[in-house]
Protein backbone atom coordinates (compact mmCIF):
# COMPACT_ATOMS: atom_id res chain seq x y z
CA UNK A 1 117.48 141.83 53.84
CA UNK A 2 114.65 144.40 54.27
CA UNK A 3 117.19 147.07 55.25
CA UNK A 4 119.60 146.39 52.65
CA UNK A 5 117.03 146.88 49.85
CA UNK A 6 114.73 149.56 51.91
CA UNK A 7 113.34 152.22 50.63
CA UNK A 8 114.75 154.64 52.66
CA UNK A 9 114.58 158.59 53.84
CA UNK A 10 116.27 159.68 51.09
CA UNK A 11 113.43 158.91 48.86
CA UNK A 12 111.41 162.24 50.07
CA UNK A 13 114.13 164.12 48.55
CA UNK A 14 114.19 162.30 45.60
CA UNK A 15 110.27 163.13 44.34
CA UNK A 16 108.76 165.82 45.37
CA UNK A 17 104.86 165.33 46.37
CA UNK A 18 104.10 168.59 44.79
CA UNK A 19 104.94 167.85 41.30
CA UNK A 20 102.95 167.46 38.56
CA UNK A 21 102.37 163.60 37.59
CA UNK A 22 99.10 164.00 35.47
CA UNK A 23 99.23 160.01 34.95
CA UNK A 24 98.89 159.76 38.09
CA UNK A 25 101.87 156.80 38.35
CA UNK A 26 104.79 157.98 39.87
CA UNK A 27 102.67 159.41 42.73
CA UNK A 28 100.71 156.39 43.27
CA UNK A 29 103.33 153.59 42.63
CA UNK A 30 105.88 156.04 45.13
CA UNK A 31 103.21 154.69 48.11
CA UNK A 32 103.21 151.43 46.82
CA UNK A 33 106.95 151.06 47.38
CA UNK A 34 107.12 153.08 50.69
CA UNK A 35 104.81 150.05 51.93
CA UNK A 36 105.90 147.25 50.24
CA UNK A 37 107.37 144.35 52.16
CA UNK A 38 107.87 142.19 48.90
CA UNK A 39 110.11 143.74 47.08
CA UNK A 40 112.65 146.34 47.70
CA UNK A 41 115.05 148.86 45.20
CA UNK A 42 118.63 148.54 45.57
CA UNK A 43 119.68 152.33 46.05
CA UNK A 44 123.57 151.36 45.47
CA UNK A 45 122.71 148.92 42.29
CA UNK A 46 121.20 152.11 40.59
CA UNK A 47 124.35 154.14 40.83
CA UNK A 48 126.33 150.81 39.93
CA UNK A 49 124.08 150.54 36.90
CA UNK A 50 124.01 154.29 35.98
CA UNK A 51 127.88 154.21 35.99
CA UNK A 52 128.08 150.95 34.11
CA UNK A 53 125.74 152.74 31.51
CA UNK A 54 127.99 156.11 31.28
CA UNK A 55 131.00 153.79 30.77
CA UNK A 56 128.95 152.15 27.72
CA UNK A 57 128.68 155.63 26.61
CA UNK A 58 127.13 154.36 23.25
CA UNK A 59 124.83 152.84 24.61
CA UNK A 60 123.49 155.26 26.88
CA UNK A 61 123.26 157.50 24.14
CA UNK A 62 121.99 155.44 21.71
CA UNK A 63 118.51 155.65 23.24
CA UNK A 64 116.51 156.51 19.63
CA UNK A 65 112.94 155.55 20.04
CA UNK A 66 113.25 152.75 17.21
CA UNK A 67 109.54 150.99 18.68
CA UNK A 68 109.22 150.24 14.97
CA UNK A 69 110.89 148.09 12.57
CA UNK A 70 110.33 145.68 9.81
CA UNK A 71 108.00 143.59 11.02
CA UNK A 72 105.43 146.59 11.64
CA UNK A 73 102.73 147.89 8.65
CA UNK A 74 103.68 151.50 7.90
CA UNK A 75 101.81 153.45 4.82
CA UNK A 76 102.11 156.91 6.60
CA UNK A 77 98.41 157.28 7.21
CA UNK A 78 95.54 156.93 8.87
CA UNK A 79 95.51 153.13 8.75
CA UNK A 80 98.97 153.04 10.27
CA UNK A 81 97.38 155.11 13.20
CA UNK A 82 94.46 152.15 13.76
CA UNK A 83 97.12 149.72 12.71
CA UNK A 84 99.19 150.81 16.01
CA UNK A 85 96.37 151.44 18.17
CA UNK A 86 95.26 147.67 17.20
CA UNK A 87 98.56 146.33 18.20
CA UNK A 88 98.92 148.08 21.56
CA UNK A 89 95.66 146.48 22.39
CA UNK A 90 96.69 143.21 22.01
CA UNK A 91 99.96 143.27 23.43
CA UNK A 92 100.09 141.51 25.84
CA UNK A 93 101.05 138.31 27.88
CA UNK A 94 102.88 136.30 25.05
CA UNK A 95 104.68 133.62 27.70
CA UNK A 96 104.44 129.97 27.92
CA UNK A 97 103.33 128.08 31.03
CA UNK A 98 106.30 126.33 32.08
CA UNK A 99 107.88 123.49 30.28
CA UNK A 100 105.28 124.35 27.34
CA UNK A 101 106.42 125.85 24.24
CA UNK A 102 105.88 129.34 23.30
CA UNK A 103 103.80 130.80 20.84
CA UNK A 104 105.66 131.29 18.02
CA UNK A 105 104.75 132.24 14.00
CA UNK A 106 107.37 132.01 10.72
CA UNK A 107 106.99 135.14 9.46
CA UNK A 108 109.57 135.14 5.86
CA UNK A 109 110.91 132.18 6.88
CA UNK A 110 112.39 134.21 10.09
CA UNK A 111 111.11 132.12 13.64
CA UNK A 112 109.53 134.90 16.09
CA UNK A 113 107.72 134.94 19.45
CA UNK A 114 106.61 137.63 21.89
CA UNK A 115 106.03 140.98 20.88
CA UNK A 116 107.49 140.93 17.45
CA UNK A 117 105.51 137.66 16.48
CA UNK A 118 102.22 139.67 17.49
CA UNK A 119 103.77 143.17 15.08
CA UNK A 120 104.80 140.54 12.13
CA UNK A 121 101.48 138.24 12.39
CA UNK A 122 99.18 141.73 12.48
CA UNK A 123 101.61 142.56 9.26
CA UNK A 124 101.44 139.21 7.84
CA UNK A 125 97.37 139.71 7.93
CA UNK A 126 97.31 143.06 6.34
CA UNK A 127 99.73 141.46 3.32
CA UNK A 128 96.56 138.88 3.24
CA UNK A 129 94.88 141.68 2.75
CA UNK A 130 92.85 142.48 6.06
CA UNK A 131 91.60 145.64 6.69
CA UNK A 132 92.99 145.88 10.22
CA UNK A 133 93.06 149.99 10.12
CA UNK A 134 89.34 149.33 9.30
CA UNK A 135 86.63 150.50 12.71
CA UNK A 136 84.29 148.63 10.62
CA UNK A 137 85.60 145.63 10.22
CA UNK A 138 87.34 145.50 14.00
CA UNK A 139 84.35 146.30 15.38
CA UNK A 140 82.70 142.69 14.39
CA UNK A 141 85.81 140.64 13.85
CA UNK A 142 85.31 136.98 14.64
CA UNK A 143 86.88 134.49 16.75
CA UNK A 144 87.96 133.06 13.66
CA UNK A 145 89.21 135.53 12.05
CA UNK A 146 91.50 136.58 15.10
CA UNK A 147 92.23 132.59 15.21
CA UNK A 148 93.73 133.36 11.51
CA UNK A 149 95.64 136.42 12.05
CA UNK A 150 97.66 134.42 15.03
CA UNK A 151 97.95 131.30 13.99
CA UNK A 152 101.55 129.45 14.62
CA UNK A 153 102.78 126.73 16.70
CA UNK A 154 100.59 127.33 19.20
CA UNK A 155 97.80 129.07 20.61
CA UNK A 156 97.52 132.32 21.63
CA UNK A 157 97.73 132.92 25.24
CA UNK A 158 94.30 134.86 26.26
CA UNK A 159 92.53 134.44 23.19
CA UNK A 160 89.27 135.24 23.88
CA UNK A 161 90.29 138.21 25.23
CA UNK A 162 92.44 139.43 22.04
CA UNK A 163 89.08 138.83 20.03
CA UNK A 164 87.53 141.01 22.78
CA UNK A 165 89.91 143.60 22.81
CA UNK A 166 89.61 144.05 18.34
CA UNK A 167 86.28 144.50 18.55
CA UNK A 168 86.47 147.47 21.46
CA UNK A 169 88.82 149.03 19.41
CA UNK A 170 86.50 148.98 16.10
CA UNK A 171 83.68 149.80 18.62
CA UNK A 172 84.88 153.03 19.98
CA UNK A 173 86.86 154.20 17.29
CA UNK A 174 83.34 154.23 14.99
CA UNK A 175 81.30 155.71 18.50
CA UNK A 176 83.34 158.38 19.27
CA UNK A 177 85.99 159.37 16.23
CA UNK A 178 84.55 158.55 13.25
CA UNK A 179 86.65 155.26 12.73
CA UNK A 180 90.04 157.34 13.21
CA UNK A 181 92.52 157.27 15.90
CA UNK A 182 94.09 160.00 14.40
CA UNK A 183 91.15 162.24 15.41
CA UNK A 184 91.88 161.39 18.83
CA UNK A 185 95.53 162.02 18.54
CA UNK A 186 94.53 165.65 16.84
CA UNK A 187 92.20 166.49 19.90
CA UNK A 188 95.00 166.01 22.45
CA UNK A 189 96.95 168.58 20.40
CA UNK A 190 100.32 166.89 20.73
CA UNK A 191 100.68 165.72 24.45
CA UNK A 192 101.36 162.70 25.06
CA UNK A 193 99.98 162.58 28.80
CA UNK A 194 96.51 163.12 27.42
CA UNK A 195 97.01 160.76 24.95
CA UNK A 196 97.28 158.55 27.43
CA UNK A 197 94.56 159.86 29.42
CA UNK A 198 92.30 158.97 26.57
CA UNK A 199 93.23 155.83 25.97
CA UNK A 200 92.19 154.76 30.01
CA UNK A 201 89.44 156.92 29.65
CA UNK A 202 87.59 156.03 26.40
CA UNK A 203 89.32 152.08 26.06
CA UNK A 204 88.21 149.84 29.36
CA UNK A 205 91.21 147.47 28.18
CA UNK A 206 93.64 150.48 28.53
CA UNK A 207 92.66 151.18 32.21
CA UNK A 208 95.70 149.36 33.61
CA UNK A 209 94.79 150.39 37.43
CA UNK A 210 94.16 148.49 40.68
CA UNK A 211 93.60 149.02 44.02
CA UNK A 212 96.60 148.16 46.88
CA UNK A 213 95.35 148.32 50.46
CA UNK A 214 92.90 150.00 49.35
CA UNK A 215 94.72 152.89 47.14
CA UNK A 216 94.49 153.03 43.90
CA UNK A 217 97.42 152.73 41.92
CA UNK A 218 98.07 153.73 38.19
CA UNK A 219 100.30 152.18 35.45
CA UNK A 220 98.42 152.33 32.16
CA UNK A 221 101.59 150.61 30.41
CA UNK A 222 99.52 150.13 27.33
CA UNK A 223 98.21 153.32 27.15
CA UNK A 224 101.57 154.65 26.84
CA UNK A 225 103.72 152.80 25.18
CA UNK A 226 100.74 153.02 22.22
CA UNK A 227 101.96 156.85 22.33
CA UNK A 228 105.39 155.55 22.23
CA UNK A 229 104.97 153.64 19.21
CA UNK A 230 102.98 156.08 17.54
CA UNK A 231 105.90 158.63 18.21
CA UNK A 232 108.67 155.95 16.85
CA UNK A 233 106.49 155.07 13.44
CA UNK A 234 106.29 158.36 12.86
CA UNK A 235 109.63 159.54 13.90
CA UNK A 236 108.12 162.36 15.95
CA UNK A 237 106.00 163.64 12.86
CA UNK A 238 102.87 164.01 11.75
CA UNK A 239 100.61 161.44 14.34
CA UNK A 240 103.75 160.97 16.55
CA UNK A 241 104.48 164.76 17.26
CA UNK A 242 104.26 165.15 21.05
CA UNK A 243 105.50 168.16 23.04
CA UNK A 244 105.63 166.39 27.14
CA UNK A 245 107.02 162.68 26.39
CA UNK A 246 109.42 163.39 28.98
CA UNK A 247 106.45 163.03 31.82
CA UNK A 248 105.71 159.27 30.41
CA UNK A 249 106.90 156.94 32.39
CA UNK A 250 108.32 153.45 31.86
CA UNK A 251 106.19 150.43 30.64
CA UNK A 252 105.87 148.22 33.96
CA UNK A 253 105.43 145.11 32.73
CA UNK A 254 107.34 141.01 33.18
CA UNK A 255 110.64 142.05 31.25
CA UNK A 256 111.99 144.78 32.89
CA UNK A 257 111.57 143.78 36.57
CA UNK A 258 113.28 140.10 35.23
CA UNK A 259 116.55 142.82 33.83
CA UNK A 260 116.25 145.14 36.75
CA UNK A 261 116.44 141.96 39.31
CA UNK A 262 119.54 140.27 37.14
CA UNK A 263 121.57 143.82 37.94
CA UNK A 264 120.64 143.83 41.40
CA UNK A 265 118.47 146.98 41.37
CA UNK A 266 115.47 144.47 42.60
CA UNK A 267 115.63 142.34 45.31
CA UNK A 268 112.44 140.14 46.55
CA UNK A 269 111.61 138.34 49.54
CA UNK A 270 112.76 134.92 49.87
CA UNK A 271 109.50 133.67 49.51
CA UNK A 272 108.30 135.47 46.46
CA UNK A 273 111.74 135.12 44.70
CA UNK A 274 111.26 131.20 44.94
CA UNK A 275 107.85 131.65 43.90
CA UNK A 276 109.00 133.24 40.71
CA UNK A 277 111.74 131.47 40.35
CA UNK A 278 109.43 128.50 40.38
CA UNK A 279 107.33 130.07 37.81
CA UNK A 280 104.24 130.12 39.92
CA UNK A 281 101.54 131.99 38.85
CA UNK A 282 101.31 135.71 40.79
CA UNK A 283 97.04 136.21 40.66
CA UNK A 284 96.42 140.01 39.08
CA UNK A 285 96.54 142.45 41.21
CA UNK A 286 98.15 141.07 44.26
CA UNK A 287 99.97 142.61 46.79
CA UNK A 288 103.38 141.06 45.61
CA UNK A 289 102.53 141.41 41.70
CA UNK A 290 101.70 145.17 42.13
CA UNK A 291 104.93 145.70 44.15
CA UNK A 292 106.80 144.19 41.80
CA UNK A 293 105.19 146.64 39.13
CA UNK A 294 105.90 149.88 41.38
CA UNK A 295 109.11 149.08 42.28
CA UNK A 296 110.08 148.79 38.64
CA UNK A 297 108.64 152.15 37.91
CA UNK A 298 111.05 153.47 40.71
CA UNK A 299 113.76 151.71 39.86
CA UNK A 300 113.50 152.87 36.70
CA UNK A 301 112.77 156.64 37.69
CA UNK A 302 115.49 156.67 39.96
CA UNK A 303 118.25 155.28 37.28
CA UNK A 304 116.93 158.43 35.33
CA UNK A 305 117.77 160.75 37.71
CA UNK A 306 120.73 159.33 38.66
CA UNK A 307 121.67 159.47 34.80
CA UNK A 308 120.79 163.10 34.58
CA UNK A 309 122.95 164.02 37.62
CA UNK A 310 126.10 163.18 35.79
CA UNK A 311 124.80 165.07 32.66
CA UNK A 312 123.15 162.36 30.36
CA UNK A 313 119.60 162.54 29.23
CA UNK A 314 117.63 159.79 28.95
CA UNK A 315 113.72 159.93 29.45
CA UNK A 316 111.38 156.95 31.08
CA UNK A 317 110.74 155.51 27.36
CA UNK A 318 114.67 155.47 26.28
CA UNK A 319 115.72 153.61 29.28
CA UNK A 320 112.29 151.16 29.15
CA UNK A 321 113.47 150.88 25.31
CA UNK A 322 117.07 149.69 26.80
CA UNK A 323 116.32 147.21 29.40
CA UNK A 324 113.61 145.88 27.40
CA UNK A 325 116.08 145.13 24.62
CA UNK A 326 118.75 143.71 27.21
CA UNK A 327 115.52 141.58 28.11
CA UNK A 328 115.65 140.07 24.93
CA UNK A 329 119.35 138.17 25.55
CA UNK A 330 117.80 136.69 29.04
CA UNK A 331 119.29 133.41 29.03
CA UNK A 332 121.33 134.15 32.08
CA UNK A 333 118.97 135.50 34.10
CA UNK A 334 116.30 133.73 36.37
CA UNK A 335 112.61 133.95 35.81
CA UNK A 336 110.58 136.69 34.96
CA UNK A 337 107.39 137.06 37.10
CA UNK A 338 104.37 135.90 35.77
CA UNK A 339 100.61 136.94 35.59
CA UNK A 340 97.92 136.34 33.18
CA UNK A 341 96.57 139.84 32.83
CA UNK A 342 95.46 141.71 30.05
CA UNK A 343 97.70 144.49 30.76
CA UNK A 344 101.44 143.50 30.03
C-alpha cells in the first residue's frame, strides 16, 4: 500500500526548494508529506484526473472565481469589505456529529446548510437590519445576538467560539484600521500573499498553523480564501484587485480531501480510513489530521501542474473552487474527515 501511494523521487523535481512560497505552505506541507505514513498521493490518479478534466473541457475552463452569489450582502463598499471579512471568520466547521442532524436555516423559503447557510443567515441579519460591517458593534456583540443571527434547526457547531471570533474582528478592525478592512486591503497594495500575511498576523483566529514533529507547518485556509472572496465580490475590482493570486494556494480543509479520496488521488492507511469512515473524531492537530491537510495541498498542487503541462491554466483557487463544488453532490462518496477546529 505504502509504495503504491508513496511519495516518491520524482517529487524533488516537481517543487523546487528554492522558490518563492511567501505563505510559507507549499514548503512546509511538501515535508509533511515526504514523512507522512498516514496518508499517501496517488501520482497516477492525478494524471487520470487531469485527463478526465481536459476531456470535460468546459469544465476545466469554466474555473471563474464565482465565491459569491445570492445569498451574500453586496452594496459595493466598505461594509461589504467587513461584511466578508466577518464571514471568513466564522467559517468554519458546519458538520453534524453522526446520526445528528445538521445545522440548517430557511432562508426565502430555500432549505440551506454549510457554508451557504452561514453567507444567507449573515445576509438574513443585515436585511434585519444589523450592522454587521459595523467595528463598533462587532467588537461587543453578544452571545445573544450571535444566537439570533444563526438560529435554525439546530445549534451552531462551536458557538462560543463564533461569538469569540465577531468580537476579534470588531476589536482589531477599530485598534489598528480605523473600523475598515478596506484600509488593510489598501496597505497591502494589491497582493494577495500579504493579504494573507495580515490576516495570520494581526487576527489570532486566522493563524491556521501547527507544529508536526516538531516543524511548523502553515495552511492559513481562512486567511486566504477571505482574499478569495474578496476578489470574487468584487470581480477583481476595486477591494478585490490583486496582482499574485496565482501564489495562493488551495483551501485545505474536510471537503476536498473527502473529493480528492473518492477519485483516488488520496489513499489512507487502513486504520485511519476506518477511522474516518467511522466518523471518529481526528483531535486538531494530529499527526494523521495534518497529513491529511498536506497531502491535499499536494494533491492539489500537483493536479495544477499536471494541468498546465498539457496547456490549461488553472490556479490553486480555480481548482479548490471545482472540487469544492463536486463536494457538494457527495452522496457517493464515503466520509469526509472530521475535526472540531476553528480553522476549516
Amino acid at each position: 500500500m505504502r509504495e503504491t501511494f508513496a511519495w516518491n523521487e520524482h517529487c524533488d523535481d516537481d517543487y523546487p526548494l528554492h522558490q518563492s512560497d511567501p505563505l510559507h505552505v507549499l514548503t512546509s506541507t511538501h515535508w509533511v508529506v515526504e514523512q507522512a505514513e498516514y496518508v499517501w498521493i496517488n501520482r497516477e490518479r492525478v494524471e487520470k484526473l487531469c485527463e478526465q478534466w481536459i476531456q470535460d473541457e468546459a469544465s476545466a475552463v469554466a474555473a471563474s472565481l464565482q465565491w459569491y452569489d445570492r445569498y451574500h450582502f453586496y452594496d459595493g463598499t466598505e461594509r461589504t469589505v467587513n461584511w466578508l471579512l466577518l464571514l471568513d471568520a466564522l467559517n468554519f466547521c458546519f458538520w453534524a456529529e453522526k446520526d445528528t442532524p445538521r445545522w440548517s436555516i430557511d432562508y426565502q423559503g430555500e432549505v440551506l446548510n454549510g457554508y451557504w447557510a452561514e453567507a444567507a443567515a449573515l445576509t438574513r441579519a443585515v436585511e434585519e437590519g444589523l450592522p454587521l460591517w459595523d467595528a463598533q458593534y462587532l467588537s461587543a456583540i453578544s452571545s445573544e445576538a450571535i444566537a439570533h443571527i444563526f438560529r435554525g434547526t439546530q445549534p451552531i457547531p462551536l458557538f462560543e467560539q463564533r461569538v469569540a471570533h465577531a468580537r476579534e474582528v470588531g476589536r482589531v478592525l477599530l485598534e489598528h484600521y480605523d473600523g475598515q478592512f478596506a484600509h488593510a486591503v489598501e496597505k497591502v497594495r494589491g497582493s494577495a500573499v500579504q493579504l494573507a500575511l495580515l490576516l495570520a498576523r494581526d487576527f489570532p483566529s486566522f493563524r491556521d498553523r501547527v507544529y508536526y514533529r516538531n516543524r511548523e507547518v502553515h495552511f492559513l485556509k481562512r486567511a486566504q480564501i477571505c482574499v478569495a472572496d474578496l476578489h470574487g465580490s468584487f470581480q477583481g475590482k476595486q477591494w478585490g484587485a490583486f496582482t499574485d493570486l496565482a501564489q495562493l494556494t488551495i483551501f485545505a480543509d474536510y471537503k476536498l480531501p473527502q473529493v480528492l479520496r473518492y477519485y483516488g488521488v488520496l489513499a489512507y492507511d487502513p486504520a485511519l480510513a476506518e477511522r474516518v469512515d467511522r466518523q471518529e473524531l481526528l483531535p486538531p492537530g494530529s499527526e494523521e489530521e495534518v497529513e491529511i491537510r498536506a497531502a491535499t495541498v499536494w494533491a492539489c498542487e500537483l493536479l495544477r501542474r499536471a494541468l498546465l503541462q498539457r496547456g490549461r491554466v488553472m490556479n490553486a483557487l480555480q481548482i479548490d473552487q471545482k472540487l469544492w463544488l463536486l463536494g457538494q453532490n457527495s452522496a457517493a462518496m464515503r466520509p469526509y474527515h472530521r475535526t472540531r477546529t476553528i480553522y476549516y
